[in-house]
Protein backbone atom coordinates (compact mmCIF):
# COMPACT_ATOMS: atom_id res chain seq x y z
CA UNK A 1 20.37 3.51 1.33
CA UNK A 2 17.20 4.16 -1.05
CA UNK A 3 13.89 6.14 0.42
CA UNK A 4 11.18 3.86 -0.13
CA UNK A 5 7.63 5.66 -0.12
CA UNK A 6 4.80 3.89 0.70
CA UNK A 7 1.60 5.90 -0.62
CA UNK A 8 -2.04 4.55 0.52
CA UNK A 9 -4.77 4.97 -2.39
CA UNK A 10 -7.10 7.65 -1.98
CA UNK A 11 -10.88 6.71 -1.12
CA UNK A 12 -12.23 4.00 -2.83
CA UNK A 13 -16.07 4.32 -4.14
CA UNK A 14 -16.72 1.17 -2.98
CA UNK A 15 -15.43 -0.69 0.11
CA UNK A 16 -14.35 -4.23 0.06
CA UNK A 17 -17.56 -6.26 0.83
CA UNK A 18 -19.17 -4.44 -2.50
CA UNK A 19 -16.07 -4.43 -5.09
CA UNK A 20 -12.84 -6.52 -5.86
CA UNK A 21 -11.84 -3.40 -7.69
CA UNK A 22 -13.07 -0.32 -7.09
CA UNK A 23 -12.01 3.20 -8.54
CA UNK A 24 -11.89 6.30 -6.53
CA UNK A 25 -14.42 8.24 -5.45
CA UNK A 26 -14.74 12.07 -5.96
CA UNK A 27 -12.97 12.64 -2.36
CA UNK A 28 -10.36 9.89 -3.55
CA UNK A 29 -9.90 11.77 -6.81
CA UNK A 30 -9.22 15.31 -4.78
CA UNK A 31 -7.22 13.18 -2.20
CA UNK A 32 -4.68 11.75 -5.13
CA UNK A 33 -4.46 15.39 -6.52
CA UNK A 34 -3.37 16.83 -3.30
CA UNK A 35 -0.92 13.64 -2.50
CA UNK A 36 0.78 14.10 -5.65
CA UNK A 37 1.35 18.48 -5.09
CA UNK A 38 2.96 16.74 -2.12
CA UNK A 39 5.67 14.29 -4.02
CA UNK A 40 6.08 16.17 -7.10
CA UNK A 41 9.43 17.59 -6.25
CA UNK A 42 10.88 13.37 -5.65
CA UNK A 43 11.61 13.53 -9.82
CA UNK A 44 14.45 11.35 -8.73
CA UNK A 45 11.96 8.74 -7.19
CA UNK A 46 11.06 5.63 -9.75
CA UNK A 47 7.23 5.23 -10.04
CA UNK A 48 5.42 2.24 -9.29
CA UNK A 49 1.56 1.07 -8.46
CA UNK A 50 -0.48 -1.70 -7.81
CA UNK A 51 -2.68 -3.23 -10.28
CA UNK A 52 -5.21 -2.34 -8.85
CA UNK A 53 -7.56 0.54 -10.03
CA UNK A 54 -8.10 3.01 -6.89
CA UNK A 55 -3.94 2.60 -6.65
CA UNK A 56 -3.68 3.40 -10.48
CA UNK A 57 -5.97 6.36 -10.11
CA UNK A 58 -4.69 7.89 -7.08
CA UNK A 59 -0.76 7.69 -8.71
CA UNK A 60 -2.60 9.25 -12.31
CA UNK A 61 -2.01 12.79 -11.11
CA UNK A 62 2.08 11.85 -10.29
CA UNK A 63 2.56 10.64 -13.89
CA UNK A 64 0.88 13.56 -15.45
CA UNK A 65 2.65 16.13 -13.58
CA UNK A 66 6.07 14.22 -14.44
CA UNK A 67 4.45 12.75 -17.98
CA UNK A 68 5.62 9.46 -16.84
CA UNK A 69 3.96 5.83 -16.63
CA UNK A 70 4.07 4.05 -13.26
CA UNK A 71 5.17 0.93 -13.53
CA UNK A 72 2.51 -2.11 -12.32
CA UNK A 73 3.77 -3.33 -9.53
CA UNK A 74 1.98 -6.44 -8.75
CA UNK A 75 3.60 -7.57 -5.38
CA UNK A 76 2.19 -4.03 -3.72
CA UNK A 77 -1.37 -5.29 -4.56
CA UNK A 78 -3.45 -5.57 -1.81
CA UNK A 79 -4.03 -8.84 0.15
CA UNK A 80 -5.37 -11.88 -1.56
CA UNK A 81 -9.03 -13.05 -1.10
CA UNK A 82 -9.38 -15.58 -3.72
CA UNK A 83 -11.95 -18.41 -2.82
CA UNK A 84 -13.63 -15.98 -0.26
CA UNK A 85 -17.19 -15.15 -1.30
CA UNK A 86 -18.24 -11.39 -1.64
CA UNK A 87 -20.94 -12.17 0.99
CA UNK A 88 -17.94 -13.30 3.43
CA UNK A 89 -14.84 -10.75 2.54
CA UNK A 90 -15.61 -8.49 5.32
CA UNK A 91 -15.71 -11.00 7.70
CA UNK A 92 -13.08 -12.71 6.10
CA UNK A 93 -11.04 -9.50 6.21
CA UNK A 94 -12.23 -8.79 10.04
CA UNK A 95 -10.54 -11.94 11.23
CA UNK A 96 -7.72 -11.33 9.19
CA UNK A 97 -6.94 -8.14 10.75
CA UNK A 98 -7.34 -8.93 14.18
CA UNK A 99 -4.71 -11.89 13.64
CA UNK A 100 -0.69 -12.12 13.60
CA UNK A 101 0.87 -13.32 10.42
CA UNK A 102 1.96 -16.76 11.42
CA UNK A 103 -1.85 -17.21 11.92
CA UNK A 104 -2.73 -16.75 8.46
CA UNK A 105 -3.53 -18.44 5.06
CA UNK A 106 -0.64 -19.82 2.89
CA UNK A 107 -1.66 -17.42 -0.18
CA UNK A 108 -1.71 -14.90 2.51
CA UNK A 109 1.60 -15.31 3.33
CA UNK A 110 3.26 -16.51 0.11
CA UNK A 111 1.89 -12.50 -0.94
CA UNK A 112 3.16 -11.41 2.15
CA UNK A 113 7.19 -12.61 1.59
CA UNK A 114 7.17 -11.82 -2.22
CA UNK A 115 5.96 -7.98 -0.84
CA UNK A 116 8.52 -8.31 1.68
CA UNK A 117 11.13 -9.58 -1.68
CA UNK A 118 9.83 -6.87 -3.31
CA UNK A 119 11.05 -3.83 -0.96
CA UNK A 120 13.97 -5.37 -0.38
CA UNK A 121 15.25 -5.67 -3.70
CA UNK A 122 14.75 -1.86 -4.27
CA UNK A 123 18.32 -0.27 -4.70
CA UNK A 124 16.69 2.89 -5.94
CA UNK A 125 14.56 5.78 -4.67
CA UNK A 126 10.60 4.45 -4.77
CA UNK A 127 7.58 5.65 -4.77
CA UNK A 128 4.90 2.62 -4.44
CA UNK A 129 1.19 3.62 -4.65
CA UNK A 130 -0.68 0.78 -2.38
CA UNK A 131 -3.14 -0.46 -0.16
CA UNK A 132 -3.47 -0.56 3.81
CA UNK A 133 -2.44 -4.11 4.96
CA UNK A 134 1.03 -3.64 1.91
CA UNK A 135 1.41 -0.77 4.05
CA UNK A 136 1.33 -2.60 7.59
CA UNK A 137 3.73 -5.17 6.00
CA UNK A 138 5.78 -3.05 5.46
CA UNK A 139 5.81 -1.29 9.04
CA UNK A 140 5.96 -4.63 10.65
CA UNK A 141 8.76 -5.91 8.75
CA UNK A 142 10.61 -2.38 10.07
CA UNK A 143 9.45 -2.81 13.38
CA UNK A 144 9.35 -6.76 14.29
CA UNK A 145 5.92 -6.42 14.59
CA UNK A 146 4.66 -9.45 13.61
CA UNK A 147 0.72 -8.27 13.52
CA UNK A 148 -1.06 -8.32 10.39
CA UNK A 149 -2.28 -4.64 11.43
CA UNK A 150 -0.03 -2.23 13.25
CA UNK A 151 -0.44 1.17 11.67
CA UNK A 152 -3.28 2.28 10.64
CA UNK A 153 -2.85 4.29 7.18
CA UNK A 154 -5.51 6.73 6.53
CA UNK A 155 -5.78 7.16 2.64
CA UNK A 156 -3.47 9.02 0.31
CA UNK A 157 -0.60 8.94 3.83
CA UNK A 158 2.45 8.57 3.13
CA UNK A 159 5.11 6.25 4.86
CA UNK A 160 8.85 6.84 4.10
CA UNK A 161 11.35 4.04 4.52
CA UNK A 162 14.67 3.09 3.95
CA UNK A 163 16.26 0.08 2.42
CA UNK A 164 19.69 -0.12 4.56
CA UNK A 165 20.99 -3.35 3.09
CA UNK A 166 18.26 -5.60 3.28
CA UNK A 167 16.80 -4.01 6.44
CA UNK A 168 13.45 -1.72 6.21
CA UNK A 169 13.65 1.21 8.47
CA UNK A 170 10.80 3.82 9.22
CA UNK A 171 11.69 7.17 8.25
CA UNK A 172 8.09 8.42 8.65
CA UNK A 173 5.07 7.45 9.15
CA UNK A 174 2.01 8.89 7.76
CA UNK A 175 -1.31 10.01 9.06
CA UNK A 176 -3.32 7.42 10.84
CA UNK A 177 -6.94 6.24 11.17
CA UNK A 178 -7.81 6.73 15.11
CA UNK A 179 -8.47 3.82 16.86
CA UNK A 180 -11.82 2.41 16.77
């Protein structure tokens, strides 16, 4: 039964209406330094990230401190936007968010079940650095939850699972954003 770890990316120095991909910010930076003095004792754990950069940065302190490369994990990326305008992704994302995912676009969802594939498949112990709504998939899929947002990760929290033959099961959950 492999521990799958779920990290969300430290702050980002820009949100999503400004920046496809942003890098950390100085808090994000100090965020991924503390996260890692947290998992540095999982050696056992196989490393993984997202393409994208904050994810990259925030796991950079993990594979110093074990002098490993994560490997790119593109199904952990965050949620597709392609097609949506910079002027409209926060809106976009707003509606997105609010919705269930039977209600959503077919890229949407075609990301969704190859994430879902993706956790499944692991046989080993995991550590994925990732993005908020990866996250939430990932809590739904343990929860039959079938909202697109039911956790709310705050960044550099980390959510433990389990892979118990092809079921996802919440070990822990991380610290959350409040409600708004």
């Amino acid at each position: 039964m492999p521990e799958i770890i779920m990290v969300r990316h430290g702050e980002a120095s820009e949100n999503f209406r400004t920046s496809i991909d942003p890098g950390l910010s100085e808090l994000g930076r100090e965020q991924a330094i503390a996260v890692s003095a947290q998992l540095v004792r999982l050696r056992d754990f196989e490393l993984f990230s997202s393409p994208l950069k904050r994810a990259r940065e925030t796991a950079a302190p993990l594979e110093a401190a074990w002098r490993r490369q994560a490997t790119i994990e593109p199904r952990v990326s965050e949620l597709p936007s392609e097609g949506v305008g910079m002027d409209d992704r926060g809106e976009w994302l707003a509606r997105v968010m609010t919705g269930n995912w039977p209600e959503v676009g077919l890229r949407q969802a075609e990301w969704r079940s190859q994430l879902i594939e993706c956790l499944l498949s692991a046989n080993t112990p995991r550590i994925y650095f990732s993005h908020f709504i990866a996250i939430n998939v990932a809590a739904g899929l343990a929860t039959g939850d079938d909202r697109v947002i039911c956790v709310r990760p705050k960044n550099t929290s980390v959510f433990r699972f389990s892979n118990d033959g092809g079921e996802l099961r919440i070990l822990a959950r991380g610290e959350e954003l409040a409600e708004d």
